[in-house]
PDB file of N, CA and C in Angstrom:
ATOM      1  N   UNK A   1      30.564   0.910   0.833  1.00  0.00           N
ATOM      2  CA  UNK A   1      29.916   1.385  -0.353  1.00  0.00           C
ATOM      3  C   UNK A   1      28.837   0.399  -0.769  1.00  0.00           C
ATOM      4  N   UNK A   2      27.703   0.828  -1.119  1.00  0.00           N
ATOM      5  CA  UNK A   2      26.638   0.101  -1.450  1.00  0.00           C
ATOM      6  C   UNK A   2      26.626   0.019  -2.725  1.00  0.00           C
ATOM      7  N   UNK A   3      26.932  -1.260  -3.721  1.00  0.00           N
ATOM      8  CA  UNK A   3      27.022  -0.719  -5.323  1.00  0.00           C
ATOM      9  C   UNK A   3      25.023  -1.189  -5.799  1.00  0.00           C
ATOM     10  N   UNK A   4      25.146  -0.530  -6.269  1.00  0.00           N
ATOM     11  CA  UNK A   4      23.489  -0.601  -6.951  1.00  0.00           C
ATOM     12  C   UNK A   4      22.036   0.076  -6.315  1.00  0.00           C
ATOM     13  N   UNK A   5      22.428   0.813  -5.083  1.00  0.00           N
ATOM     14  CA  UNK A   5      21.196   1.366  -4.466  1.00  0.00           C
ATOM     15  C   UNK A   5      21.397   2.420  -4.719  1.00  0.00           C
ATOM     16  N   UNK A   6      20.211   3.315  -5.351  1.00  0.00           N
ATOM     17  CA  UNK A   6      19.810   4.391  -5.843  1.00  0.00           C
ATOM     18  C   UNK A   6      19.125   5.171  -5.348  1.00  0.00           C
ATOM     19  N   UNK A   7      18.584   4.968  -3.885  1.00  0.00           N
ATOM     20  CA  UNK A   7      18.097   5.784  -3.124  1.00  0.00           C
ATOM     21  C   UNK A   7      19.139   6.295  -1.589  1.00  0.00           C
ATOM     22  N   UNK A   8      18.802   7.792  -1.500  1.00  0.00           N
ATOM     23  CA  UNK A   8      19.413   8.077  -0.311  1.00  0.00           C
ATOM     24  C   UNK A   8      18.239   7.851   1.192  1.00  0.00           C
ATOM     25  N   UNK A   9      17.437   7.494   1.116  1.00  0.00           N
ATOM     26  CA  UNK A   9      17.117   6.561   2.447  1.00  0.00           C
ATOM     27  C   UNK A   9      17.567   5.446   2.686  1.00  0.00           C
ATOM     28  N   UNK A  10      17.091   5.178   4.440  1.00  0.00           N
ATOM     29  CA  UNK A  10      18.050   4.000   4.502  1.00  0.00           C
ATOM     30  C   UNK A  10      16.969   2.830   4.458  1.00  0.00           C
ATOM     31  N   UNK A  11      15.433   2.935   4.540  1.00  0.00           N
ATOM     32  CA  UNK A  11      14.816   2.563   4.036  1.00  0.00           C
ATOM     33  C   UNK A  11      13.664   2.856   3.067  1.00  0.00           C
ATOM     34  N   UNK A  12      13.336   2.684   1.727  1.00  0.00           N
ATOM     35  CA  UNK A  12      12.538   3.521   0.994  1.00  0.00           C
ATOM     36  C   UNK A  12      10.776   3.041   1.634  1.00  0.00           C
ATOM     37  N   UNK A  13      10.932   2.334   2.141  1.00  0.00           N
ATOM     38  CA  UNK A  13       9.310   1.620   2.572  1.00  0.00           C
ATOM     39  C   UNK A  13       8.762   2.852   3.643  1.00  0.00           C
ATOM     40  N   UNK A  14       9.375   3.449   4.585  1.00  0.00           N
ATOM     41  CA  UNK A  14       9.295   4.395   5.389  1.00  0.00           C
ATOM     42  C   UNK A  14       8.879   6.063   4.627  1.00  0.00           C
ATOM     43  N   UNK A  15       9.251   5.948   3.217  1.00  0.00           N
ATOM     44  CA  UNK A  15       8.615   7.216   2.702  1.00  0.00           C
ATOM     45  C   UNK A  15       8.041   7.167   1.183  1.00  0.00           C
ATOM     46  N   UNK A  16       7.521   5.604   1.100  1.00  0.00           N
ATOM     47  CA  UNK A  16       7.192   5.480  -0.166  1.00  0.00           C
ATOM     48  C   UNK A  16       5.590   6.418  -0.484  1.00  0.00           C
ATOM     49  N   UNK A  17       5.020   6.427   0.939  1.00  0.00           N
ATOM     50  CA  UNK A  17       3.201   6.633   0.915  1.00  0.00           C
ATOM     51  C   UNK A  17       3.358   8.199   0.534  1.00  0.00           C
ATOM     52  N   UNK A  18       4.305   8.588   1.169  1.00  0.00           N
ATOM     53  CA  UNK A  18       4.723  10.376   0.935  1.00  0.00           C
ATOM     54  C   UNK A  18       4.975  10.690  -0.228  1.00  0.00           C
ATOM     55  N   UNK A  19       5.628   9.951  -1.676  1.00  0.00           N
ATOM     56  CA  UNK A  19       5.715  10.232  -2.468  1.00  0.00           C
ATOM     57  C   UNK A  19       5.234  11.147  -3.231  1.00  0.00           C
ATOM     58  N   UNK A  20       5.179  11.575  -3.896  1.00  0.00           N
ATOM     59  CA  UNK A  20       4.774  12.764  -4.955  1.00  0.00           C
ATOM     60  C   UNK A  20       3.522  11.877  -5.937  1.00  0.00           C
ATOM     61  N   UNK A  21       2.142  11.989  -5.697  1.00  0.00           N
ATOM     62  CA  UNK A  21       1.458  11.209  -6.666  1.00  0.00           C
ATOM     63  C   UNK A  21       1.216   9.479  -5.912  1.00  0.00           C
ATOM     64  N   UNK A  22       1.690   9.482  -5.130  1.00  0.00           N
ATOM     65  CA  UNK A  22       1.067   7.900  -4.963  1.00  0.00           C
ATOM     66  C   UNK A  22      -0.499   7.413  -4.184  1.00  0.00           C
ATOM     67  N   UNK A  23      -0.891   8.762  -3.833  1.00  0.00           N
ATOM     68  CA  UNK A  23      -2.500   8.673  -3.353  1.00  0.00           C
ATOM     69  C   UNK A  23      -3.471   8.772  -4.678  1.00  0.00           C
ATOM     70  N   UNK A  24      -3.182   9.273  -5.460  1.00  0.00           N
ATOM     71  CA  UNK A  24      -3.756   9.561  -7.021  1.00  0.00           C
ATOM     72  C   UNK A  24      -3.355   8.284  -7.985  1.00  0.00           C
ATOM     73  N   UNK A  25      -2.324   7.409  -7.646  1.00  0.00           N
ATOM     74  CA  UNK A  25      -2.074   6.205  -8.431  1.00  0.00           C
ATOM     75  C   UNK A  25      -3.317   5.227  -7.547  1.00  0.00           C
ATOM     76  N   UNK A  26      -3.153   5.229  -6.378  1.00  0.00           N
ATOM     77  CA  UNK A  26      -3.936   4.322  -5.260  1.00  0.00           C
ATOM     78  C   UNK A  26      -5.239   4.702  -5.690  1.00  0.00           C
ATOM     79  N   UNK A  27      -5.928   5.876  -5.982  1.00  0.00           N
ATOM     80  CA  UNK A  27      -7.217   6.164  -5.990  1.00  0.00           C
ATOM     81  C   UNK A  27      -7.730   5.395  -7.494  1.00  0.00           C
ATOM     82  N   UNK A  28      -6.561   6.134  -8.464  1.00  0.00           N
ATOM     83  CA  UNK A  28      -7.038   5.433  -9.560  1.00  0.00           C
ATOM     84  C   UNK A  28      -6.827   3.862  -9.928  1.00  0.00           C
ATOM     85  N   UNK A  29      -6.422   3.695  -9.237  1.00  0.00           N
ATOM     86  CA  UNK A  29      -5.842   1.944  -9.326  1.00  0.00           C
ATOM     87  C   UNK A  29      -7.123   1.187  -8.659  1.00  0.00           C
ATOM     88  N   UNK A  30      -8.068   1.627  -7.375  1.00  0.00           N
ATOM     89  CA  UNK A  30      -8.951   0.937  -6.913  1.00  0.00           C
ATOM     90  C   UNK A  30     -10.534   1.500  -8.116  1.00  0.00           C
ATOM     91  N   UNK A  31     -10.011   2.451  -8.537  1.00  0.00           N
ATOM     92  CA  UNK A  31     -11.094   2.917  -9.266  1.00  0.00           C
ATOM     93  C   UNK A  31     -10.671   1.962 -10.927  1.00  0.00           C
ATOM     94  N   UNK A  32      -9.967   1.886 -11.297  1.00  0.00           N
ATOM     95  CA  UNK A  32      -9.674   0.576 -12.742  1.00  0.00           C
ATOM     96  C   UNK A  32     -10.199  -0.901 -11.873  1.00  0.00           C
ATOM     97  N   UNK A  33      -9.944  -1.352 -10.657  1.00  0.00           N
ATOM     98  CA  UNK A  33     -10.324  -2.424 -10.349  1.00  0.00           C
ATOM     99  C   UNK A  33     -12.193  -2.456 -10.562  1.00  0.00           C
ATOM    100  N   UNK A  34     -12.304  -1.496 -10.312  1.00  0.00           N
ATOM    101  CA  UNK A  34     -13.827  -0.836 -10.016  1.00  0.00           C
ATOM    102  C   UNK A  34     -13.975  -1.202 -11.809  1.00  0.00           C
ATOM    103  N   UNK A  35     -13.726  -0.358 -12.485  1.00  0.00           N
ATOM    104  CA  UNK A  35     -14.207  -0.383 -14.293  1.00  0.00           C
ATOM    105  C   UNK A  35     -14.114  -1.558 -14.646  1.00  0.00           C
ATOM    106  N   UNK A  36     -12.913  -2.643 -14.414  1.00  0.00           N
ATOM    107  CA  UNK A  36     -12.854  -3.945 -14.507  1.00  0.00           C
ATOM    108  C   UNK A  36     -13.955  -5.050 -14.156  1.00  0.00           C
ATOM    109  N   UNK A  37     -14.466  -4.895 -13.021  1.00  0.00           N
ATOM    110  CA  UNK A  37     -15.634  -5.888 -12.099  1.00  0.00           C
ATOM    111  C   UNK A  37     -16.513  -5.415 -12.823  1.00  0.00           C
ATOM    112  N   UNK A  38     -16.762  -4.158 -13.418  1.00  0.00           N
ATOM    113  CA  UNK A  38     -17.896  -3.863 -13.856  1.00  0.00           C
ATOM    114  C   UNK A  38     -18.542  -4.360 -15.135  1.00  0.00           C
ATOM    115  N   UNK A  39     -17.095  -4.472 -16.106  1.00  0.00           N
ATOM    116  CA  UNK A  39     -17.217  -5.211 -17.451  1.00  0.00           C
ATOM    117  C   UNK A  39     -17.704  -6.600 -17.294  1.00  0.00           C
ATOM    118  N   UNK A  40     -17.456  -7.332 -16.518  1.00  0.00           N
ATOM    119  CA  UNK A  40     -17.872  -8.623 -16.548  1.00  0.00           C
ATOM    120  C   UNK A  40     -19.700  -8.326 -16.404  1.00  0.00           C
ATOM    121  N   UNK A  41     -20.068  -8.629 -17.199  1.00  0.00           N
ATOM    122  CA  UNK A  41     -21.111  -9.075 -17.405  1.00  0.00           C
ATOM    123  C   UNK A  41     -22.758  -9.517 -16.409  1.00  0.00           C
ATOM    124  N   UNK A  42     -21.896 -10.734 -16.036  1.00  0.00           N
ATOM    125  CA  UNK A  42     -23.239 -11.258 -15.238  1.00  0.00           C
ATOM    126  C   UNK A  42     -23.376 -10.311 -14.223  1.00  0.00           C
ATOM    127  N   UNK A  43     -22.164  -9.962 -13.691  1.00  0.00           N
ATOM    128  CA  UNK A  43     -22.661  -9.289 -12.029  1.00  0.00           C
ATOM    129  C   UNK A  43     -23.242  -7.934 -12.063  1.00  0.00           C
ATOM    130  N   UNK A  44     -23.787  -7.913 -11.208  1.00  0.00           N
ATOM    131  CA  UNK A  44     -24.690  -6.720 -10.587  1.00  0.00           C
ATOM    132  C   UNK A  44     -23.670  -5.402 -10.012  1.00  0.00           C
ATOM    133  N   UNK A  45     -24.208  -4.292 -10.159  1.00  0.00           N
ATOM    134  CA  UNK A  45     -23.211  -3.230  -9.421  1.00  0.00           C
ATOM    135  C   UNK A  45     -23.434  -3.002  -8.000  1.00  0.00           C
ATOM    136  N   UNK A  46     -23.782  -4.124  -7.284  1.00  0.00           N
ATOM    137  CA  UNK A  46     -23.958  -4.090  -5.795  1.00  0.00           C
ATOM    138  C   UNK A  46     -23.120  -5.068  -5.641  1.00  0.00           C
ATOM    139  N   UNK A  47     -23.135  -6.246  -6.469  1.00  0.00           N
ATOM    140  CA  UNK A  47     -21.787  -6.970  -6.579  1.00  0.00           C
ATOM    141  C   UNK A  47     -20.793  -6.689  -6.767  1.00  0.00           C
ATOM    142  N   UNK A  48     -20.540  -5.885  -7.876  1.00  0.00           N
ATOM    143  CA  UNK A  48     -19.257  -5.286  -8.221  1.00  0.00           C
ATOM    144  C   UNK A  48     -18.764  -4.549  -6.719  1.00  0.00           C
ATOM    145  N   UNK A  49     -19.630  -3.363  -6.299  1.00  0.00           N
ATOM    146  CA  UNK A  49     -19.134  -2.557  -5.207  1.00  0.00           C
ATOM    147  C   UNK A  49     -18.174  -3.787  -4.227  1.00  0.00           C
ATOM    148  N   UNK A  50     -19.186  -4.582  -4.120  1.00  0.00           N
ATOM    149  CA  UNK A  50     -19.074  -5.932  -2.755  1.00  0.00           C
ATOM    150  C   UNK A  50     -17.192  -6.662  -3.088  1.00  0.00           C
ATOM    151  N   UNK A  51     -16.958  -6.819  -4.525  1.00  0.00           N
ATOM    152  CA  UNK A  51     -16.044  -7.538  -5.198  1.00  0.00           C
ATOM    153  C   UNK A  51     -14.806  -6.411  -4.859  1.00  0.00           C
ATOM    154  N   UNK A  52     -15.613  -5.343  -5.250  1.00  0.00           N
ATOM    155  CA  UNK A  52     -14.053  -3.964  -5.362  1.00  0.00           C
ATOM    156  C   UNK A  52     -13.649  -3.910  -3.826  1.00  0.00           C
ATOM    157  N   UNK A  53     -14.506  -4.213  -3.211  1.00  0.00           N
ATOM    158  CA  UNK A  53     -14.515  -3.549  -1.140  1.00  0.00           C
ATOM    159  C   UNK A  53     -13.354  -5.266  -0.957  1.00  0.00           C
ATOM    160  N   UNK A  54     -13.804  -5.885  -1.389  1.00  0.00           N
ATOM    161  CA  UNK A  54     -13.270  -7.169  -0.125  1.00  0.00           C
ATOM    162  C   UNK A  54     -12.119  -7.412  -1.000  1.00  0.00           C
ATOM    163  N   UNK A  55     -11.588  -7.448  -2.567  1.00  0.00           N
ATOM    164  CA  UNK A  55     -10.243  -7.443  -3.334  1.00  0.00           C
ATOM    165  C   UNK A  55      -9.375  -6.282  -2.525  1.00  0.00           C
ATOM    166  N   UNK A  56      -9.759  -5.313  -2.162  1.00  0.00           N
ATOM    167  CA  UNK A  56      -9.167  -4.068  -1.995  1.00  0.00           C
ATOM    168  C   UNK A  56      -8.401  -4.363  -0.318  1.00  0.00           C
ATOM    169  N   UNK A  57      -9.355  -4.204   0.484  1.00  0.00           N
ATOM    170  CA  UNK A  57      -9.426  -5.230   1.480  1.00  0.00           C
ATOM    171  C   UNK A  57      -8.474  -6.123   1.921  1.00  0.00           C
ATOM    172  N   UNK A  58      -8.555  -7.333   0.938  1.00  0.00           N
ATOM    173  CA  UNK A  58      -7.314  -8.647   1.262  1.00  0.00           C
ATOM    174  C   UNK A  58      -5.891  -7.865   0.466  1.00  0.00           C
ATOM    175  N   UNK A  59      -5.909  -7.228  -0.428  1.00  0.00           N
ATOM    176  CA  UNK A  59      -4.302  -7.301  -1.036  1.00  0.00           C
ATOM    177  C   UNK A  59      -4.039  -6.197   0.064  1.00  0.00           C
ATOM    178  N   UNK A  60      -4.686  -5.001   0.815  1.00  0.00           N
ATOM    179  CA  UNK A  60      -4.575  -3.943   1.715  1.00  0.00           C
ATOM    180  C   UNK A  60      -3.300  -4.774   2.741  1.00  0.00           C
ATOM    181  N   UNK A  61      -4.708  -6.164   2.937  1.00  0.00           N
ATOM    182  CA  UNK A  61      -4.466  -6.699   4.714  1.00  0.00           C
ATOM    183  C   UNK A  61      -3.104  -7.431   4.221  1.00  0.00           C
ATOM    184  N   UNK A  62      -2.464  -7.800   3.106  1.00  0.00           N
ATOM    185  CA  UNK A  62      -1.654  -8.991   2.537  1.00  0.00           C
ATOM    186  C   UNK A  62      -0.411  -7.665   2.325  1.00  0.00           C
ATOM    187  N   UNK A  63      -0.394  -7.014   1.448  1.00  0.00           N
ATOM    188  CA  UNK A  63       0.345  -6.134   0.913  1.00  0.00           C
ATOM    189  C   UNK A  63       0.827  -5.042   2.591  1.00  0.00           C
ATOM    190  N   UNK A  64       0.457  -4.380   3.044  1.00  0.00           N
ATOM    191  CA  UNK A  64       0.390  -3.805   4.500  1.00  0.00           C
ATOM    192  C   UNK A  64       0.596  -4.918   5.685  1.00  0.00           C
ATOM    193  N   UNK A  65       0.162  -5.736   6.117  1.00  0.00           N
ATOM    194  CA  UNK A  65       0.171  -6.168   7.219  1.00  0.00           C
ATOM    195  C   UNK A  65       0.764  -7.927   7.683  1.00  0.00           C
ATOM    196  N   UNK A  66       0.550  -8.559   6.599  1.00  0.00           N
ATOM    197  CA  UNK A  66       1.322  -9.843   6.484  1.00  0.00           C
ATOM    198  C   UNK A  66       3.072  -9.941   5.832  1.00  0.00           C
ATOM    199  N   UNK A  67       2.984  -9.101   4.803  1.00  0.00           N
ATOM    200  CA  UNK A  67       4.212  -9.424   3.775  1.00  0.00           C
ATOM    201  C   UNK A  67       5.388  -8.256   4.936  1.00  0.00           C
ATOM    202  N   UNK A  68       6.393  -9.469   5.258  1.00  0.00           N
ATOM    203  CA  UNK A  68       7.584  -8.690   6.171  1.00  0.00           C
ATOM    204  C   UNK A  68       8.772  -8.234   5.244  1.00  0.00           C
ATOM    205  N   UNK A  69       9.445  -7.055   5.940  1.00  0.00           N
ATOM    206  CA  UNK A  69      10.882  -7.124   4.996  1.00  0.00           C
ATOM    207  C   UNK A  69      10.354  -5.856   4.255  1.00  0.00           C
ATOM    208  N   UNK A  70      11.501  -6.173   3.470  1.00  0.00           N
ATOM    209  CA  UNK A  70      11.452  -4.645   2.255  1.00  0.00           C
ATOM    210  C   UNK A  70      12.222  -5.537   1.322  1.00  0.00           C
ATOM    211  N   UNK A  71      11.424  -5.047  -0.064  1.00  0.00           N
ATOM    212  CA  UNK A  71      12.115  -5.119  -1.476  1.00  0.00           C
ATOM    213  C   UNK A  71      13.257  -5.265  -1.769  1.00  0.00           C
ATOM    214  N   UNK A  72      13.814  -3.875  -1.042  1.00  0.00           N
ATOM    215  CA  UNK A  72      15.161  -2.942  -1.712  1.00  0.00           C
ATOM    216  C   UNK A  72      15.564  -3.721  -0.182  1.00  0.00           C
ATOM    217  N   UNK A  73      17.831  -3.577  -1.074  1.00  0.00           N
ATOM    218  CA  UNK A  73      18.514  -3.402  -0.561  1.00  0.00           C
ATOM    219  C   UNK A  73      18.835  -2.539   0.287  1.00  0.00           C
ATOM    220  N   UNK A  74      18.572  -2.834   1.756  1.00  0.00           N
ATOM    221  CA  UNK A  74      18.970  -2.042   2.711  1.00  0.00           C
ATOM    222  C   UNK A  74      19.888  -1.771   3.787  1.00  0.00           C
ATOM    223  N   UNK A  75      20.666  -0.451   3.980  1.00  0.00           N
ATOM    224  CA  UNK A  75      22.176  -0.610   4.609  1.00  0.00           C
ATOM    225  C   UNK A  75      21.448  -0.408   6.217  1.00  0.00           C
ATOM    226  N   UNK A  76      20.099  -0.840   6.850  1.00  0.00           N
ATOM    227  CA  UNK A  76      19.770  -1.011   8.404  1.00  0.00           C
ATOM    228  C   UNK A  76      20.299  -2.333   8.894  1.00  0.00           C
ATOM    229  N   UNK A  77      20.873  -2.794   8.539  1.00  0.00           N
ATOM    230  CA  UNK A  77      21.688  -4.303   8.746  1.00  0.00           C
ATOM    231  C   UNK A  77      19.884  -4.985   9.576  1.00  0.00           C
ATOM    232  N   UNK A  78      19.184  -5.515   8.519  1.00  0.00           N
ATOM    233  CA  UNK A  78      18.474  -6.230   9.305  1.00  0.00           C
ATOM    234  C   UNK A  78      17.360  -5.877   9.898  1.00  0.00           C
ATOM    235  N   UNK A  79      17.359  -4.399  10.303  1.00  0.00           N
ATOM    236  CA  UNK A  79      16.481  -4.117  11.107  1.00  0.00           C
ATOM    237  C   UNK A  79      14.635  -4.209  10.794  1.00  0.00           C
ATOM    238  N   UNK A  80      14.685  -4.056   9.348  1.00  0.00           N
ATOM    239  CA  UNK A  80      13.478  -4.113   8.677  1.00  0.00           C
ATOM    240  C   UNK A  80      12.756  -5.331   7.968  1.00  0.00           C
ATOM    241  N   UNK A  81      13.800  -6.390   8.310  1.00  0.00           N
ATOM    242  CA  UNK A  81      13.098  -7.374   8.253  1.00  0.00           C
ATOM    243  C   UNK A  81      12.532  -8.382   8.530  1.00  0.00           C
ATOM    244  N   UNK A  82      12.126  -7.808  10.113  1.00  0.00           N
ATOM    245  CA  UNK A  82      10.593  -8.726  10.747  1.00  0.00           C
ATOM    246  C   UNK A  82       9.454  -7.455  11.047  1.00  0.00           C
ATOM    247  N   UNK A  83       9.823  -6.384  10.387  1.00  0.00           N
ATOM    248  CA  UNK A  83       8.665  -5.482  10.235  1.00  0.00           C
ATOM    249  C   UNK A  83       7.896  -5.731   9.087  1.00  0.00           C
ATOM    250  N   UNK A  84       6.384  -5.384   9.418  1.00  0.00           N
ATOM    251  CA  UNK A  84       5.323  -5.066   8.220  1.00  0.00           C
ATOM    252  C   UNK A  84       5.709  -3.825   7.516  1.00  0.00           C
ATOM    253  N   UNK A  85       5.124  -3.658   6.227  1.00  0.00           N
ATOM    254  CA  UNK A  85       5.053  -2.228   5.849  1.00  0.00           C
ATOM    255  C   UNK A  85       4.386  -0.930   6.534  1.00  0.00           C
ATOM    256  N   UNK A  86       3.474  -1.557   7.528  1.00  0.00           N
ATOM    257  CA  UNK A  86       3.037  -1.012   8.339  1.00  0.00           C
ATOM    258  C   UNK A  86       3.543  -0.286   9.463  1.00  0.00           C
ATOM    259  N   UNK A  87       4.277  -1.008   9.759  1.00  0.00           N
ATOM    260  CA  UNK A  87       4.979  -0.802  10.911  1.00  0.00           C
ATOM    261  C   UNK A  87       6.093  -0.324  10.717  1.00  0.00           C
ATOM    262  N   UNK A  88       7.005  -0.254   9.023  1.00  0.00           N
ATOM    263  CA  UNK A  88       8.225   0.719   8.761  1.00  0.00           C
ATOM    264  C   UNK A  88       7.717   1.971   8.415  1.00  0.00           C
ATOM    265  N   UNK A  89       6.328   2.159   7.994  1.00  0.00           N
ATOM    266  CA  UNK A  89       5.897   3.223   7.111  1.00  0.00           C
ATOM    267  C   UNK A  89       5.770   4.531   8.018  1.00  0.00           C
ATOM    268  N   UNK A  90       6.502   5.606   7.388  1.00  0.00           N
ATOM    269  CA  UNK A  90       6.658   6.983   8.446  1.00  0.00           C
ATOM    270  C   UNK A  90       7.431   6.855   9.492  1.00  0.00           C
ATOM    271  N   UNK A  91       8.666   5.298   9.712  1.00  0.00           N
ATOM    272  CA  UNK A  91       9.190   5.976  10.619  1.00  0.00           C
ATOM    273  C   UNK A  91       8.657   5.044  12.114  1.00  0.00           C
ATOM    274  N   UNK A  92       7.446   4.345  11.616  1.00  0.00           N
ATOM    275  CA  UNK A  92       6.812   3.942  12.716  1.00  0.00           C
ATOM    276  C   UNK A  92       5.744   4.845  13.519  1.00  0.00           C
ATOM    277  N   UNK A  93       5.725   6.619  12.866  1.00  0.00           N
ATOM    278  CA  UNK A  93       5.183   6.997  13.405  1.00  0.00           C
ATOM    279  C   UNK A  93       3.527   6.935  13.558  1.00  0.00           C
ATOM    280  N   UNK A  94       2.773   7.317  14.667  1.00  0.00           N
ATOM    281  CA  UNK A  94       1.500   7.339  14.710  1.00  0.00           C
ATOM    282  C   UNK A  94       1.032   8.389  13.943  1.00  0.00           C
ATOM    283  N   UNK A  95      -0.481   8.378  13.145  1.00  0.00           N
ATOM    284  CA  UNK A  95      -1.491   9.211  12.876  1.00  0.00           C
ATOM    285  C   UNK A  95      -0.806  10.443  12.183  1.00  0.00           C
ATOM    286  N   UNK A  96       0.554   9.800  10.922  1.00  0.00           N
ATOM    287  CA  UNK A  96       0.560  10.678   9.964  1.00  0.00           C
ATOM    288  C   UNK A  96      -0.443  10.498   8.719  1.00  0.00           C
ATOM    289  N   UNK A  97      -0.356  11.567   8.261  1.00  0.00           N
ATOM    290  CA  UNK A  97      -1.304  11.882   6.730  1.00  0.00           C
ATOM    291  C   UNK A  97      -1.532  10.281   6.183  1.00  0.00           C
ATOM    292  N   UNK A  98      -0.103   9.591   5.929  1.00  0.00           N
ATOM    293  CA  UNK A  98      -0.549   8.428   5.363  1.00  0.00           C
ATOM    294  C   UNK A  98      -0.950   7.403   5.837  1.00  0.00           C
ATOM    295  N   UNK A  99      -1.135   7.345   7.042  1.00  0.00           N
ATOM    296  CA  UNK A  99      -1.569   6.285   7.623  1.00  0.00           C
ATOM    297  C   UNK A  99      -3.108   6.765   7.891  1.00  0.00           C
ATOM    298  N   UNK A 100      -3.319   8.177   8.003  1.00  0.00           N
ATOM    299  CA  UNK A 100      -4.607   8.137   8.034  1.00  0.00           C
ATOM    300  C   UNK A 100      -5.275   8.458   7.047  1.00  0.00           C
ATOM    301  N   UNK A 101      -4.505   8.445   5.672  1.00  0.00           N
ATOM    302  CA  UNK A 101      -5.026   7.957   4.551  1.00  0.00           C
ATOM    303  C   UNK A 101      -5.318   6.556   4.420  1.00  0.00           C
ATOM    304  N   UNK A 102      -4.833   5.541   4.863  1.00  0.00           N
ATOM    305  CA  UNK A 102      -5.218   4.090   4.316  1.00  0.00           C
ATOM    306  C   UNK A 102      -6.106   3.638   5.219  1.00  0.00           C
ATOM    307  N   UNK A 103      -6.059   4.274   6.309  1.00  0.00           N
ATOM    308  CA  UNK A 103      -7.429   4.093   7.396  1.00  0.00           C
ATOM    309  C   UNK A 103      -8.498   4.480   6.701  1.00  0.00           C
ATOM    310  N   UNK A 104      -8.745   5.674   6.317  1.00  0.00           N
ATOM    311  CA  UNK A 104      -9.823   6.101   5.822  1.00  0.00           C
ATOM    312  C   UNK A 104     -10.313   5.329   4.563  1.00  0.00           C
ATOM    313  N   UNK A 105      -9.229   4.998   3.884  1.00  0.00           N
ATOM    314  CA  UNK A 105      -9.597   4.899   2.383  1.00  0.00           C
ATOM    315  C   UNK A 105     -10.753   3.565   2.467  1.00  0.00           C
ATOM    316  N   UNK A 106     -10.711   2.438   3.126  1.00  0.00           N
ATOM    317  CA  UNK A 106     -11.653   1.268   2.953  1.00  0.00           C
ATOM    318  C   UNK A 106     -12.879   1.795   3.735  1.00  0.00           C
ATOM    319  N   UNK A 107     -12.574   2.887   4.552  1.00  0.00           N
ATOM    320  CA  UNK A 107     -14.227   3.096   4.796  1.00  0.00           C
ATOM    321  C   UNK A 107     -14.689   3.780   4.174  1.00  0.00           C
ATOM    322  N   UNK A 108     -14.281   5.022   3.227  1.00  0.00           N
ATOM    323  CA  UNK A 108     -14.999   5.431   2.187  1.00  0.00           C
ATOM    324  C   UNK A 108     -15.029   5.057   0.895  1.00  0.00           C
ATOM    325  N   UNK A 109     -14.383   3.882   0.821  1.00  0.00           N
ATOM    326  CA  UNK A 109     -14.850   2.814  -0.190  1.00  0.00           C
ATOM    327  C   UNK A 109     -16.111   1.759  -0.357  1.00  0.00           C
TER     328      UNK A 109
END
């Protein structure tokens, strides 16, 4: 018995991108980073663009591809933690929706 886990996956990192609403939090979340750079003052909005692309960018490459493991308590004894989020996300599978959502997203940013 697992006391305190509240999800029925056995890992939630594998279907977090699928969620209900989390491409519309992601869109608007790089778009507030965007309204933010913009308030500051001195910079230019070719700067700003430049500031929103390469922030977006490193927490992408940091958050996705460096940071191993998962959050949550998980009953895979282990298995998920010398994986990226990358590499648990879908399963591991290739060239679903969400993976070729986060591909896309920095080039049409």
């Amino acid at each position: 018995m697992n006391v305190g886990v509240a999800h029925s996956e056995v890992n939630p990192n594998t279907r977090v991108m699928n969620s209900r609403g989390i491409w519309l939090a992601y869109i608007i979340l790089v778009g507030l980073l965007h309204v933010v750079l913009l308030s500051i003052p001195f910079f230019s909005i070719p700067v700003v663009w430049t500031l929103t692309n390469v922030i977006h960018n490193l927490a992408m490459y940091v958050f996705l591809h460096t940071v191993k493991g998962t959050p949550f308590e998980t009953p895979d004894q282990g298995k998920a933690r010398l994986l990226t989020h990358w590499e648990q996300m879908d399963y591991g599978l290739q060239f679903t929706s969400s993976r070729k959502f986060l591909s896309i997203s920095p080039i049409v940013l």
